[in-house]
N, C-alpha and C. Protein backbone atom coordinates (compact mmCIF):
# COMPACT_ATOMS: atom_id res chain seq x y z
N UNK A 1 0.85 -1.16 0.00
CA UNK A 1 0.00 0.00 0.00
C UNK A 1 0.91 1.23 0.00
N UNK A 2 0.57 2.34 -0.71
CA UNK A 2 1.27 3.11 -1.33
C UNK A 2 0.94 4.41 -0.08
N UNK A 3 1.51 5.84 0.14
CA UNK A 3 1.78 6.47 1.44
C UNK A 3 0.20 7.36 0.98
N UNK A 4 -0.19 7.38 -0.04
CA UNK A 4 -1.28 8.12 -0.50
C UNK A 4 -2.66 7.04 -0.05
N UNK A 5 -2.60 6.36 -0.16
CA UNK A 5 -3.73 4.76 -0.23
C UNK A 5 -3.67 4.98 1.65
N UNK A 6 -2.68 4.95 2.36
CA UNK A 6 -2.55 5.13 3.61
C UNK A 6 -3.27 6.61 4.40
N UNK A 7 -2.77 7.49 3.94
CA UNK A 7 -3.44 9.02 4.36
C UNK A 7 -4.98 8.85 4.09
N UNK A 8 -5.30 8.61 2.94
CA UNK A 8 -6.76 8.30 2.41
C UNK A 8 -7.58 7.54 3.47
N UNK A 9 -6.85 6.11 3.84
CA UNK A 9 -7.74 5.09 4.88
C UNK A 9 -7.58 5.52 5.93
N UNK A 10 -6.32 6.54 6.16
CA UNK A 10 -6.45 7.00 7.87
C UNK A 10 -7.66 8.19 8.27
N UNK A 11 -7.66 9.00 6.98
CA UNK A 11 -8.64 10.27 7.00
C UNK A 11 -10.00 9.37 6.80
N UNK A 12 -10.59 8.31 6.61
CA UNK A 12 -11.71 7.82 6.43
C UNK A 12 -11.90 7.31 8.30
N UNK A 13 -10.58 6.93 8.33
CA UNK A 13 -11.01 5.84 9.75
C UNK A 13 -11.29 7.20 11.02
N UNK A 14 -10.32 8.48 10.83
CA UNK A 14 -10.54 9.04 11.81
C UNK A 14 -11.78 9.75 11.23
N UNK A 15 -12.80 10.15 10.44
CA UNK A 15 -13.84 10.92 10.19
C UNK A 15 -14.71 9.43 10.93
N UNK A 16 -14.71 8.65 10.33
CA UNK A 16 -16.16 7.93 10.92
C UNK A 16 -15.90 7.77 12.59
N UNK A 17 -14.80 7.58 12.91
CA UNK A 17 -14.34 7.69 14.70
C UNK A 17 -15.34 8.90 15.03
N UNK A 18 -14.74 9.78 14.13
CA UNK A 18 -15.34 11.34 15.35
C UNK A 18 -16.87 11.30 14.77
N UNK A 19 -17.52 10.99 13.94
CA UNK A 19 -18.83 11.02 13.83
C UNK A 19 -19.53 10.09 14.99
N UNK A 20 -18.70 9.01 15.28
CA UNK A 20 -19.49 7.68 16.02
C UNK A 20 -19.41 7.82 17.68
N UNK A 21 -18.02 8.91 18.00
CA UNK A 21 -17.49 9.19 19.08
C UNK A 21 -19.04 10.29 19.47
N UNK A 22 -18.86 10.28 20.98
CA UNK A 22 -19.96 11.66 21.52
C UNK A 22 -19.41 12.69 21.59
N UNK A 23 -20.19 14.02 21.54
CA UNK A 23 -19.67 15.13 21.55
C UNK A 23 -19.72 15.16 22.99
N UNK A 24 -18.18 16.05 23.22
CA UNK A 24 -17.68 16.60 24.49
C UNK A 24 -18.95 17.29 25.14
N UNK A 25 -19.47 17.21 26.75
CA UNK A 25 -20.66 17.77 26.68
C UNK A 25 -21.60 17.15 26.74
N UNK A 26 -22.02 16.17 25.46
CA UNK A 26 -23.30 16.05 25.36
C UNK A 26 -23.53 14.88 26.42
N UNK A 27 -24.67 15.06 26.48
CA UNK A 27 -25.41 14.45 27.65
C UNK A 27 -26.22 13.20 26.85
N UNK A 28 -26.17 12.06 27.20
CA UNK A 28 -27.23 10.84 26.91
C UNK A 28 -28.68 10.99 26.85
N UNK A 29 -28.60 10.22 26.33
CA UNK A 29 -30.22 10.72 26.10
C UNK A 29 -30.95 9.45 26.75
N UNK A 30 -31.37 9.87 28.09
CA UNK A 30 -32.27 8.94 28.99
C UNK A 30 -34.16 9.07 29.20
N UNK A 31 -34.33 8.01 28.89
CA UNK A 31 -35.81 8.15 29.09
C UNK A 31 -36.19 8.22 30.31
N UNK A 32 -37.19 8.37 30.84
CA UNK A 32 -38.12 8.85 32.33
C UNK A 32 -38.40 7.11 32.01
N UNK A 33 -38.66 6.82 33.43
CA UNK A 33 -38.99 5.47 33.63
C UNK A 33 -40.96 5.35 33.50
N UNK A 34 -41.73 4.66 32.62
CA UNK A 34 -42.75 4.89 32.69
C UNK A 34 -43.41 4.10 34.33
N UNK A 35 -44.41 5.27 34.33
CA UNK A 35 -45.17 4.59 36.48
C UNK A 35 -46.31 3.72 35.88
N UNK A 36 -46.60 3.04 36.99
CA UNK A 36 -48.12 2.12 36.42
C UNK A 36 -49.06 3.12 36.32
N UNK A 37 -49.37 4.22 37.06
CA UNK A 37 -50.46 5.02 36.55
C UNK A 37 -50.72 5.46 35.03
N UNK A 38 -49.16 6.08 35.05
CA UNK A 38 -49.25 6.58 33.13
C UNK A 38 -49.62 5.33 32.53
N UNK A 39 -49.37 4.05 32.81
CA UNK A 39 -49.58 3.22 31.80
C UNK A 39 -51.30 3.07 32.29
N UNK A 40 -51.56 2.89 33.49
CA UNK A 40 -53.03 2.35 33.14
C UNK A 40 -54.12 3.54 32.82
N UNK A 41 -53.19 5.19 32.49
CA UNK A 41 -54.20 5.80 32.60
C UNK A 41 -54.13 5.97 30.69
N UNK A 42 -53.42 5.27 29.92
CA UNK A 42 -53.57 4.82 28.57
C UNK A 42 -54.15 3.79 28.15
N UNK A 43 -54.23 2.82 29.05
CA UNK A 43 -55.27 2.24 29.05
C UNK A 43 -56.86 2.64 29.05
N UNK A 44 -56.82 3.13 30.25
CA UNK A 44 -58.27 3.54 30.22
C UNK A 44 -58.67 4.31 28.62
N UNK A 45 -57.61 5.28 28.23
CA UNK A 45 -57.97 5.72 27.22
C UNK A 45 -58.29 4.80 25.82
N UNK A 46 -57.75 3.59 25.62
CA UNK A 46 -57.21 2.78 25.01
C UNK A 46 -59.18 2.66 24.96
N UNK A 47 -59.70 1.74 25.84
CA UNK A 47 -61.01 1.51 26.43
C UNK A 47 -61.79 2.24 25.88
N UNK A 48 -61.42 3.71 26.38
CA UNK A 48 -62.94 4.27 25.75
C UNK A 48 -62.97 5.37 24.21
N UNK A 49 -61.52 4.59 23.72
CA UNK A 49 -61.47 4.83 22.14
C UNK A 49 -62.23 3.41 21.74
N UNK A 50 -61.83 2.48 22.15
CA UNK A 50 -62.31 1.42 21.57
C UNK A 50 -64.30 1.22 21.61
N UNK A 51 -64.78 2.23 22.73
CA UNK A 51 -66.00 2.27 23.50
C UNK A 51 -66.60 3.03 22.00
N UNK A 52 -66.15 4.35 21.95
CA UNK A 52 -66.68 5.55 21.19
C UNK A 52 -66.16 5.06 19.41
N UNK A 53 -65.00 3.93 19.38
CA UNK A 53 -65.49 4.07 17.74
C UNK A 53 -66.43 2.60 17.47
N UNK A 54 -66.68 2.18 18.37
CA UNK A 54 -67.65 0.87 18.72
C UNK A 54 -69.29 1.43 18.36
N UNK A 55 -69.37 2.80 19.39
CA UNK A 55 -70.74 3.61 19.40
C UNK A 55 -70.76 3.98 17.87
N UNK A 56 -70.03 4.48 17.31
CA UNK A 56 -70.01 5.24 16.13
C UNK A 56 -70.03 4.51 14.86
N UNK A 57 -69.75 2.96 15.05
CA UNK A 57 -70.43 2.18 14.10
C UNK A 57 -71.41 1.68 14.47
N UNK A 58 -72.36 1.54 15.32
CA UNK A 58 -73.57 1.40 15.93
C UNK A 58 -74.96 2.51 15.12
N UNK A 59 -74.21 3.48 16.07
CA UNK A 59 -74.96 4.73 15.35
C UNK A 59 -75.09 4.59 13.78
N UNK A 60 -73.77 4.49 12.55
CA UNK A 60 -73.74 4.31 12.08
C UNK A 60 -74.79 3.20 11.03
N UNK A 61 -74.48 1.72 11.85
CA UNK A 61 -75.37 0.97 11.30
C UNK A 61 -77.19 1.55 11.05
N UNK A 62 -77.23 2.06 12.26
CA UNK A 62 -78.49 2.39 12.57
C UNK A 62 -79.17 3.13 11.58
N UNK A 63 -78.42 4.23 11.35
CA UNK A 63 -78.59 5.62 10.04
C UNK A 63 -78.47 5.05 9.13
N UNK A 64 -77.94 3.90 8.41
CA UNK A 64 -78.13 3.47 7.27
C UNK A 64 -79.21 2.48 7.23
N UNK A 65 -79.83 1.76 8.37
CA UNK A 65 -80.65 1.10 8.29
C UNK A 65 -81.98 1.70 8.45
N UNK A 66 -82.13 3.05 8.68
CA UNK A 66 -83.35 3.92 9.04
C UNK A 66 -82.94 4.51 7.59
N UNK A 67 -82.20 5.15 7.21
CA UNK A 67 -81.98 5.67 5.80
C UNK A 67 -82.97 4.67 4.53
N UNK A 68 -82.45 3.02 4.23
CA UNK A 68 -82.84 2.49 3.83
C UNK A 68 -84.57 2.05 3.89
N UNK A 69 -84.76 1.94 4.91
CA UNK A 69 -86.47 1.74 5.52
C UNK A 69 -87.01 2.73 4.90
N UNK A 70 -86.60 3.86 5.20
CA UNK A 70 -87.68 5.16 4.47
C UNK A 70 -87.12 5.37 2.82
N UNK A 71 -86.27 4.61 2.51
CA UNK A 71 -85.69 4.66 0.62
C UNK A 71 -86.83 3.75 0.16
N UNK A 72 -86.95 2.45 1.04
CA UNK A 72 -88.00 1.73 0.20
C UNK A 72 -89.10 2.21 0.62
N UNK A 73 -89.68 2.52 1.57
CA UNK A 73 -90.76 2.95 1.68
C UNK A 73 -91.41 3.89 1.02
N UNK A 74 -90.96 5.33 0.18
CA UNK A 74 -90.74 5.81 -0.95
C UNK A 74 -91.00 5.39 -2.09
N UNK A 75 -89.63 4.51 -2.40
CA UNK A 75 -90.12 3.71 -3.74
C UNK A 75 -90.88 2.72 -3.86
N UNK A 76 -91.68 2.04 -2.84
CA UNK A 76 -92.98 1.35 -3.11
C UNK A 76 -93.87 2.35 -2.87
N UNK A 77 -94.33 3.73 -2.66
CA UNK A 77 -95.50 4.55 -3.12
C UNK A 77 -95.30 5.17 -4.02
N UNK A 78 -94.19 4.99 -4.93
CA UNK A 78 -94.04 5.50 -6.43
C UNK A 78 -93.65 7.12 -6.02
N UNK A 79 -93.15 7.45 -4.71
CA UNK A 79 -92.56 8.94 -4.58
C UNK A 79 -91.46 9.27 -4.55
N UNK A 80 -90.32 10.08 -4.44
CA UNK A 80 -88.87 9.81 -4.33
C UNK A 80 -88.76 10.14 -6.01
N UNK A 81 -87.91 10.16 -5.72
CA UNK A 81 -86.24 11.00 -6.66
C UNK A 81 -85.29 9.28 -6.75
N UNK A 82 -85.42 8.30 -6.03
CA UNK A 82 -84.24 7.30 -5.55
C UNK A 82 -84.78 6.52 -6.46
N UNK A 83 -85.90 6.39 -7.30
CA UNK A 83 -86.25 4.51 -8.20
C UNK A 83 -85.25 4.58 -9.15
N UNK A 84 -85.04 3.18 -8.81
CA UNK A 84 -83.97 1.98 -9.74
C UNK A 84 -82.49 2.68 -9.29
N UNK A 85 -82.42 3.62 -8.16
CA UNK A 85 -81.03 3.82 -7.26
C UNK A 85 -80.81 2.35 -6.53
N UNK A 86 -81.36 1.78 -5.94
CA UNK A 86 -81.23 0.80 -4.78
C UNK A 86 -79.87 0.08 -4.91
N UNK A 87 -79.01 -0.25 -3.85
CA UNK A 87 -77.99 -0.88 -4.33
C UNK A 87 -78.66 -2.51 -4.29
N UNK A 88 -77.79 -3.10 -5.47
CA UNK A 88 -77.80 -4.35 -6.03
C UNK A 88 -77.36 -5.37 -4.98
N UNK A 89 -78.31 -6.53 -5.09
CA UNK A 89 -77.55 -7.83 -4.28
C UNK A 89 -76.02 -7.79 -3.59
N UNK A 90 -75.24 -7.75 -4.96
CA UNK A 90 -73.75 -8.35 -4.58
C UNK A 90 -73.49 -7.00 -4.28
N UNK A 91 -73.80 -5.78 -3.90
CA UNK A 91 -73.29 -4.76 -3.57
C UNK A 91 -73.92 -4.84 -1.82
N UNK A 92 -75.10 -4.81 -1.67
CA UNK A 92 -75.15 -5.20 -0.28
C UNK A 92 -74.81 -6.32 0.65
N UNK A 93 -73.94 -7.44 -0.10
CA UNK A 93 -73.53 -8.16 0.44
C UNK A 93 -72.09 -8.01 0.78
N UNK A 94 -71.63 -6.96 -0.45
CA UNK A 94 -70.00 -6.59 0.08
C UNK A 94 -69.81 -5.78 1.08
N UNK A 95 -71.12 -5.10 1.06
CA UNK A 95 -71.01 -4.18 2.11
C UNK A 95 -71.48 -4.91 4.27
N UNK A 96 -72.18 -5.85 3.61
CA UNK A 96 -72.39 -6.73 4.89
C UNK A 96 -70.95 -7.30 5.35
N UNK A 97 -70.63 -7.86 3.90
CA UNK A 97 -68.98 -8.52 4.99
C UNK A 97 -68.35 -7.69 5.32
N UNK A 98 -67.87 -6.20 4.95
CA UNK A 98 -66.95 -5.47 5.46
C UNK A 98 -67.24 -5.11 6.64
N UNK A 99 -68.57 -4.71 6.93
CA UNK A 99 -69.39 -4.60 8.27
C UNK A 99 -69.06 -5.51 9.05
N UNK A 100 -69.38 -6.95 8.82
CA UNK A 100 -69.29 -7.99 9.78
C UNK A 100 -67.40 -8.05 9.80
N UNK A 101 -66.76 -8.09 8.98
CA UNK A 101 -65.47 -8.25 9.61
C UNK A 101 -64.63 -7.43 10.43
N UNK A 102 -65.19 -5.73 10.21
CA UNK A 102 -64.84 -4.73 11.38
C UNK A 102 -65.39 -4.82 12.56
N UNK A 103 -66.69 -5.13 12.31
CA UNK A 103 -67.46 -6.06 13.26
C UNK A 103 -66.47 -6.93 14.44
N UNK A 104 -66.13 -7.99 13.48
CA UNK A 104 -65.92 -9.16 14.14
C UNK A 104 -64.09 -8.63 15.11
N UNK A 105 -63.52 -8.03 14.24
CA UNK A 105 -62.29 -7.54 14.38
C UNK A 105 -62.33 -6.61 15.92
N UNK A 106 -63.17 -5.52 15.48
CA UNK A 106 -63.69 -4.51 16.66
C UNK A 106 -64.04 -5.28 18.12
N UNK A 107 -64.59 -6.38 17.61
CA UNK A 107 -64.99 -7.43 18.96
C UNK A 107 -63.51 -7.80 19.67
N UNK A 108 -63.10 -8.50 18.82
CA UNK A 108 -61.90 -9.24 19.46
C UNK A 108 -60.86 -7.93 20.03
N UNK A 109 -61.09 -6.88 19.57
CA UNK A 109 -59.80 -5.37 19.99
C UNK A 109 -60.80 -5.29 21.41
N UNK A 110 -61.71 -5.69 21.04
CA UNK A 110 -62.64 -4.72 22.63
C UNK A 110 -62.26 -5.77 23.86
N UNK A 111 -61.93 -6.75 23.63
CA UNK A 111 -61.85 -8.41 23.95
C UNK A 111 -60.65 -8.14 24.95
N UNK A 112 -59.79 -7.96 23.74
CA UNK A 112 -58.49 -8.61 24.24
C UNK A 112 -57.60 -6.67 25.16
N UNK A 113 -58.57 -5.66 25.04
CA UNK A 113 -58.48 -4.59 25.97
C UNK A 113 -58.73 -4.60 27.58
N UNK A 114 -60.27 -5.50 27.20
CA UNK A 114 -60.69 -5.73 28.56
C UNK A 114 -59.78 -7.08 29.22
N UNK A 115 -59.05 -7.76 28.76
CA UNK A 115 -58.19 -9.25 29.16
C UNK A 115 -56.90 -8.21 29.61
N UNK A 116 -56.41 -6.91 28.62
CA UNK A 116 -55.07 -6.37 29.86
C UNK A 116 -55.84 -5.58 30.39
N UNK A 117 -56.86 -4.98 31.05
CA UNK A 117 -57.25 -4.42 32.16
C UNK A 117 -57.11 -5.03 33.24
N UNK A 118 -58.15 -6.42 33.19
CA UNK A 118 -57.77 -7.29 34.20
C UNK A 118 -56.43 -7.92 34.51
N UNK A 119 -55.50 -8.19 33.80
CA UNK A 119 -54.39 -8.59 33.98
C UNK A 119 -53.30 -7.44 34.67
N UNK A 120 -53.19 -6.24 34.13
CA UNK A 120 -53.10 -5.15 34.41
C UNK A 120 -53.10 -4.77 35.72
N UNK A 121 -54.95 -4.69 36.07
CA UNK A 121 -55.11 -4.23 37.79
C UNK A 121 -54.55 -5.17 38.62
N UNK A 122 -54.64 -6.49 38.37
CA UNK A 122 -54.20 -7.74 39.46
C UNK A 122 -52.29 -8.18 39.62
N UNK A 123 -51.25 -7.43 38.93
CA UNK A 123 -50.34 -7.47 39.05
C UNK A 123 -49.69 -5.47 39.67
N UNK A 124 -48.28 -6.07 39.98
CA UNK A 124 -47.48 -5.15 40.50
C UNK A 124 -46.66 -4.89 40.11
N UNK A 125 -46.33 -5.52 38.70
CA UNK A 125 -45.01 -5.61 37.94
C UNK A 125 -45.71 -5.43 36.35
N UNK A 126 -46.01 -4.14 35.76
CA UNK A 126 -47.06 -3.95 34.85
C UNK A 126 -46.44 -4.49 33.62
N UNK A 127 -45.57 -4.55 33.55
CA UNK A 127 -44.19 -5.29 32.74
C UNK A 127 -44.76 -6.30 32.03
N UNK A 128 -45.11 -7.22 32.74
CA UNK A 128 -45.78 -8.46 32.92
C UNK A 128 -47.26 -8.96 31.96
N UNK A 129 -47.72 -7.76 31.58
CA UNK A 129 -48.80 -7.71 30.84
C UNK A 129 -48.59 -7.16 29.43
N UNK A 130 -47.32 -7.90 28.70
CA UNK A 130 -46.87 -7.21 28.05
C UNK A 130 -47.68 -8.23 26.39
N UNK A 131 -47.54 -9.28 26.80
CA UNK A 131 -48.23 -10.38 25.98
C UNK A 131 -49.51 -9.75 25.43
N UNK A 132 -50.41 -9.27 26.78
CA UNK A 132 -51.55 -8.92 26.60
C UNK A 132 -51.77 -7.74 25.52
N UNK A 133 -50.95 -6.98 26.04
CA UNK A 133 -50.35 -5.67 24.75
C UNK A 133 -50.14 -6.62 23.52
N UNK A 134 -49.18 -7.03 23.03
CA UNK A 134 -49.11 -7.78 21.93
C UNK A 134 -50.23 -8.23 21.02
N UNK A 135 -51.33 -8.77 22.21
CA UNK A 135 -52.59 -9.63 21.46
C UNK A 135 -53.45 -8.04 20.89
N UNK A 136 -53.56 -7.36 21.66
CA UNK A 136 -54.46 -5.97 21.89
C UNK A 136 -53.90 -5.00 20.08
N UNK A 137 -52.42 -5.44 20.19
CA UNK A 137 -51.92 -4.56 19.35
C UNK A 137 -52.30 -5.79 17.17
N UNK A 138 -52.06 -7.04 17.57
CA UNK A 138 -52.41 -7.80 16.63
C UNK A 138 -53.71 -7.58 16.41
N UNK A 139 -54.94 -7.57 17.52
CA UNK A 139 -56.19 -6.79 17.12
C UNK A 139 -56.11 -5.56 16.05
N UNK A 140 -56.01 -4.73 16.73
CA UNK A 140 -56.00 -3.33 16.02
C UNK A 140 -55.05 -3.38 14.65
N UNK A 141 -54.29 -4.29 14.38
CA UNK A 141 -53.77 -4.30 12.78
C UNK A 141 -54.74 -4.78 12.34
N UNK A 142 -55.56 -6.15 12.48
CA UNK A 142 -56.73 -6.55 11.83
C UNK A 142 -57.44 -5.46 11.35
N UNK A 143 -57.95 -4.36 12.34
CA UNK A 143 -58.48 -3.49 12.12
C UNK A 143 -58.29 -2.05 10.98
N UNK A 144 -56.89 -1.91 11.46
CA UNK A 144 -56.10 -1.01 10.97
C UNK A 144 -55.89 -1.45 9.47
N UNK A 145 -56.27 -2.35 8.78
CA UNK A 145 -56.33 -3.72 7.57
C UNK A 145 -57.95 -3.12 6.99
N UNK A 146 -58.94 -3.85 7.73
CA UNK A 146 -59.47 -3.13 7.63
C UNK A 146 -60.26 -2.12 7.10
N UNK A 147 -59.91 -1.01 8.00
CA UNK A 147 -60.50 0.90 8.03
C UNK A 147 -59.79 1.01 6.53
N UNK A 148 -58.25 0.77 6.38
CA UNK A 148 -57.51 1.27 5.06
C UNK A 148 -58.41 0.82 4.15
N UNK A 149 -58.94 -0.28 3.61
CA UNK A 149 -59.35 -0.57 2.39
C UNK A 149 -60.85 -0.38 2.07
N UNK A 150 -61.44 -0.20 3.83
CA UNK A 150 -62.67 0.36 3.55
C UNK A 150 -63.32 1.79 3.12
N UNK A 151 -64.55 1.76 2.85
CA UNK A 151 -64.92 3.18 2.85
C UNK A 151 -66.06 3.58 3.74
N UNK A 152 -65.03 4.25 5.12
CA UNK A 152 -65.87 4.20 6.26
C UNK A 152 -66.10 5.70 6.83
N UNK A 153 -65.36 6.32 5.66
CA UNK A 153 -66.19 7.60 6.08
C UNK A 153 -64.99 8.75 6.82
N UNK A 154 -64.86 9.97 7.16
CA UNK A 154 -64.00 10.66 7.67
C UNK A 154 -63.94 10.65 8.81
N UNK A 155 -65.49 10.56 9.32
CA UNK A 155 -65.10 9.95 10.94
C UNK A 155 -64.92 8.65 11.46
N UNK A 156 -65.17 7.64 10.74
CA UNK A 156 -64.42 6.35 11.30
C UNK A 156 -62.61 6.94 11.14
N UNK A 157 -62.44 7.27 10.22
CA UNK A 157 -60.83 7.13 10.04
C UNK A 157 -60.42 8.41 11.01
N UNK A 158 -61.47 9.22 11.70
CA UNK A 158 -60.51 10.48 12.90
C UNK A 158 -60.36 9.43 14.33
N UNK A 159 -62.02 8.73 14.24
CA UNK A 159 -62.09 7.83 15.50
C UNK A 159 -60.52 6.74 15.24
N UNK A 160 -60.56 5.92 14.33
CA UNK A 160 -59.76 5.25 14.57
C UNK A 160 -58.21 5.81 14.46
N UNK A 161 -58.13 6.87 14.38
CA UNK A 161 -56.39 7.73 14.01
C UNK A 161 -56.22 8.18 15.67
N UNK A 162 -57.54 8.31 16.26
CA UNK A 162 -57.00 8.46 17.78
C UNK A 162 -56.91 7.40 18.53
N UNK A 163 -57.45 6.36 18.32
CA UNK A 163 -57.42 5.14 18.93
C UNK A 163 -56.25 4.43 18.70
N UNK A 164 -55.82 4.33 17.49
CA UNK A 164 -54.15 4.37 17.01
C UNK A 164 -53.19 4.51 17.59
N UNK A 165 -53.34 6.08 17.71
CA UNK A 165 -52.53 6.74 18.20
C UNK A 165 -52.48 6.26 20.02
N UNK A 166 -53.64 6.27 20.62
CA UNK A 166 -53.57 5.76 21.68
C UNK A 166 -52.68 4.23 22.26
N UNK A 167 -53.10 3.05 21.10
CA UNK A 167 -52.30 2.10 21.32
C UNK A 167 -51.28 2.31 20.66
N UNK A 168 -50.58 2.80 20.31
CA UNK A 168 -49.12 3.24 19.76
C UNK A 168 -48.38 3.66 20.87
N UNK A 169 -49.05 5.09 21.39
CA UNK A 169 -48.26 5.23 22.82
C UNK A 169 -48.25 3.88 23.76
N UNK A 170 -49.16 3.23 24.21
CA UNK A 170 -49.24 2.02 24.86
C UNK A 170 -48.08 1.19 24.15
N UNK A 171 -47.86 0.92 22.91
CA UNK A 171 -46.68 0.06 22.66
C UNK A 171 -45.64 0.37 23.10
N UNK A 172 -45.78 1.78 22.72
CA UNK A 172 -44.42 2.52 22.91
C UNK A 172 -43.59 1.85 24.59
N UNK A 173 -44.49 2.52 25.42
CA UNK A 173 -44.12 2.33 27.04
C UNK A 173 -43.95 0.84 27.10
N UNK A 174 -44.36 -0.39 26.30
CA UNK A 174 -44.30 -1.62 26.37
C UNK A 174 -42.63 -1.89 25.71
N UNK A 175 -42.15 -1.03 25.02
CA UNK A 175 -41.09 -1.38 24.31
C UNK A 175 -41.58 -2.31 23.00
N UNK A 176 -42.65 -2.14 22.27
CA UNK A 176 -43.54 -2.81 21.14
C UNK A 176 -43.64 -2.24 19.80
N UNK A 177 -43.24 -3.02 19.05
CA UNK A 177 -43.79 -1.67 17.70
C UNK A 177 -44.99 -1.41 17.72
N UNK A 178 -45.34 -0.04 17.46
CA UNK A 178 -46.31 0.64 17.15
C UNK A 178 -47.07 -0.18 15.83
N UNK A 179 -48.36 0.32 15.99
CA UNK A 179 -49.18 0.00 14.89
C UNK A 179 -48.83 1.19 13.43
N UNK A 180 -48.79 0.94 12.35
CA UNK A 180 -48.66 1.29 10.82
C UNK A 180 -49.68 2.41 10.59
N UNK A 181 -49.62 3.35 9.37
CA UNK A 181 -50.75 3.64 9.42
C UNK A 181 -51.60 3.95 8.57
């Protein structure tokens, strides 16, 4: 190796040193230790996101099923603006499964919330309920699966961007990846 090939690999080795080295000064960067309160008081929140976007497809169902009642009721007295609008068979059936699988999805997130509550309040080492997080957080991708491909409207997707966001922080304090979004 030639005295030029040498200066070259020494000026490479000492630049990545001082980039990798800490600056004189700087201080580490330490996290606050999370308390069981902060965690169970994300929980609770966790709960009554899962409560309020639960209500809001409820409500939901409801307004489209009172919407529909008075569409046909209309178009069997020959009044209305809506004849030969009605959606088609295979269109209300796509729309039933997407229902039933947010449905079914929404169940199991509400499920496996209320399984780390209880696990949660009955230990002293919140650490410990970390599994339960895991299952809670595999819920909400189902979900998060989902809201994306559905068309559920601007407020399903604010309800569920805070509820998100809620179990995200919860991963976070678990040391968990966050949910996608």
């Amino acid at each position: 190796m030639n005295t030029v090939n040498r200066i070259i690999i020494g000026g490479v080795l000492l630049t990545a040193v001082g980039t990798l080295a800490p600056r004189a000064g700087a201080q580490p960067v330490v996290k606050a230790p999370v308390t069981k309160a902060v965690v169970a008081e994300t929980i609770r929140r966790v709960e009554n996101g899962v409560d309020d976007f639960r209500d809001y497809l409820k409500r939901r169902g409801d307004n489209a099923r009172s919407a529909a009642d008075n569409s046909e009721g209309r178009t069997r007295r020959g009044r209305g603006r809506g004849r030969g609008r009605s959606a088609t068979e295979p269109q209300k059936a796509a729309a039933s499964d997407r229902k039933d699988e947010l449905d079914d999805a929404l169940g199991d997130l509400n499920r496996s919330t209320n399984r780390l509550r209880r696990k949660f309040d009955a230990t002293d080492k919140w650490m410990e309920t970390r599994v339960q997080v895991e299952r809670m957080l595999d819920d909400g991708r189902r979900i998060n699966q989902v809201v994306a491909r559905g068309k559920y409207g601007a407020e399903a997707a604010r309800l569920w961007a805070a509820l998100r966001t809620r179990m995200n922080d919860l991963a976070r304090a678990y040391g968990l990846t966050p949910l996608g979004i």
